[in-house]
Protein backbone atom coordinates (compact mmCIF):
# COMPACT_ATOMS: atom_id res chain seq x y z
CA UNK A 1 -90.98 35.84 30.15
CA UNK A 2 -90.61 32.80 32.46
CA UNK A 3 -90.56 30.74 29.28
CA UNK A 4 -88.32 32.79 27.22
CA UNK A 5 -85.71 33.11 30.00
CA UNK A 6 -85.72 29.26 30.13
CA UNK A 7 -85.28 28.88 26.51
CA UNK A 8 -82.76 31.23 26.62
CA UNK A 9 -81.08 29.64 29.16
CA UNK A 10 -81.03 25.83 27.40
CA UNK A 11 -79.72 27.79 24.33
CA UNK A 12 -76.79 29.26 26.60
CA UNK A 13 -76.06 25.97 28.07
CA UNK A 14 -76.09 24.43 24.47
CA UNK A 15 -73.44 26.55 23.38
CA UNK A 16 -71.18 26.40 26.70
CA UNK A 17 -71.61 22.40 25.80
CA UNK A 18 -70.81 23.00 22.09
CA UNK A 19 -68.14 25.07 23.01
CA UNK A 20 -66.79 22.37 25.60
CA UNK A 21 -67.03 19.75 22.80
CA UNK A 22 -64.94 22.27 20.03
CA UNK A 23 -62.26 22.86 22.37
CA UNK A 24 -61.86 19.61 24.06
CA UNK A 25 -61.68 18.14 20.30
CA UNK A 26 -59.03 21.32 19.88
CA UNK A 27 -56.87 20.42 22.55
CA UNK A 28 -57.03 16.26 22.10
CA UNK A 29 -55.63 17.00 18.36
CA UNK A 30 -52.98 19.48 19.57
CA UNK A 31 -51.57 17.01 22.11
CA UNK A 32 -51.85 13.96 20.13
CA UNK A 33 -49.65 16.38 17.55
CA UNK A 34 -47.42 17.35 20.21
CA UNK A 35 -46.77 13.80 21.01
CA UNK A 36 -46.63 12.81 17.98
CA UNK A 37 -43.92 15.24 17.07
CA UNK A 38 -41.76 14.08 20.59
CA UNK A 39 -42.12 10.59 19.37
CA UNK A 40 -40.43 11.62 16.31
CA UNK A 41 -38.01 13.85 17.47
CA UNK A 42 -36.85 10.78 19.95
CA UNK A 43 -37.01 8.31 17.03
CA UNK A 44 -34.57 10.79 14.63
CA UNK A 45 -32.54 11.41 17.86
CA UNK A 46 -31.93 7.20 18.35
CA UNK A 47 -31.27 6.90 14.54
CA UNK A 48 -28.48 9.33 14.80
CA UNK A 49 -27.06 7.51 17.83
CA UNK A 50 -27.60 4.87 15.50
CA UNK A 51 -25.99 5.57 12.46
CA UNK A 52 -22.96 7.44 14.71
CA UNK A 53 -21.99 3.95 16.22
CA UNK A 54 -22.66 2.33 12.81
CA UNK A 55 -19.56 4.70 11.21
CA UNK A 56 -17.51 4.55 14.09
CA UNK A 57 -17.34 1.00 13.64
CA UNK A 58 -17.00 0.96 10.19
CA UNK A 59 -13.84 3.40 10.89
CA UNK A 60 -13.01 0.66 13.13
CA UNK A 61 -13.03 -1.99 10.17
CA UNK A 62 -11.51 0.15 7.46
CA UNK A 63 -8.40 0.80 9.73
CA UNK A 64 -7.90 -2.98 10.57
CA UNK A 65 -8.46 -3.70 6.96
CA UNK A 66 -5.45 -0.71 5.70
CA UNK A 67 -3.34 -2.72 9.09
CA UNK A 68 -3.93 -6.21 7.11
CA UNK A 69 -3.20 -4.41 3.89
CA UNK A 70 0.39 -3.07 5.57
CA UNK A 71 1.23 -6.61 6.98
CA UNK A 72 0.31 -8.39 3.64
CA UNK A 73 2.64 -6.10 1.96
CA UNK A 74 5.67 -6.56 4.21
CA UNK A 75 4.97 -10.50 4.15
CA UNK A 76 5.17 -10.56 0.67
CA UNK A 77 8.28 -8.54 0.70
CA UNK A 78 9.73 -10.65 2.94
CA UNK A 79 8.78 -13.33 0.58
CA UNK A 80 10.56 -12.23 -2.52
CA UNK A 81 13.81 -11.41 -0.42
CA UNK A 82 13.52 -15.27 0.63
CA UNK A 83 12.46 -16.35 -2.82
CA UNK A 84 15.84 -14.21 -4.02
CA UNK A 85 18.19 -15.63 -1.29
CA UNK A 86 17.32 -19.26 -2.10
CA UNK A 87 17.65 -18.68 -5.55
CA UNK A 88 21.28 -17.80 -4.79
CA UNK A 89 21.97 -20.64 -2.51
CA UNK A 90 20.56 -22.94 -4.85
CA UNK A 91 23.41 -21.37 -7.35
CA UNK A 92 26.01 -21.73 -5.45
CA UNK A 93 25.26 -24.96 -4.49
CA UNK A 94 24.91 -25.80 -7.90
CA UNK A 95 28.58 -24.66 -8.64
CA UNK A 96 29.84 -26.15 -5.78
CA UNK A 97 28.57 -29.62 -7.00
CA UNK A 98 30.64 -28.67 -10.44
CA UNK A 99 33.30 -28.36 -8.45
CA UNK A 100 33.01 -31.42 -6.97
CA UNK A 101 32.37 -32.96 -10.09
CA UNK A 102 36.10 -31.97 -11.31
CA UNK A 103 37.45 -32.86 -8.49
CA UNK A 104 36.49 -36.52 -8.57
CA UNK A 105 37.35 -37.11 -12.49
């Protein structure tokens, strides 16, 4: 009995230690996953911080670029009523020089 109940009692320990090993295993994986997954979730959570300053500044851009548009628009309005006005002045002046012209003869 003495020998038995020693036996016994390795094969006891044996499985407390097996046990030990099979959960300690268990609970390394499922906190390596858990921090795994928080690692993640922080990465996806900078990205969209990320990309959310990335299209505001594109907004940004676009709306200077439509501004640009506008003022290249009103310059070149401003261009043809010049273009138009120095077309008449350069008529005039061209019939004032006829009158000149009779004048003198």
């Amino acid at each position: 009995m003495g020998h038995s109940f020693i036996v016994e009692m390795e094969e006891v320990s044996m499985d407390w230690g097996a046990m030990l090993v099979v959960v300690s295993a268990i609970s390394g994986i499922v906190l390596g996953w858990l921090g795994r997954a928080r690692t993640v979730h922080k990465d996806v959570a900078q990205e969209a911080g990320a990309g959310a300053s990335l299209q505001t500044d594109v907004e940004y851009i676009k709306r200077g670029v439509d501004d640009i548009k506008v003022d290249l628009r009103m310059q070149g309005q401003k261009v043809d009523d010049l273009s138009t006005r120095v077309t008449r002045v350069e008529e005039s002046a061209k019939q004032a020089h006829k009158r000149i012209d009779k004048l003198e003869e």
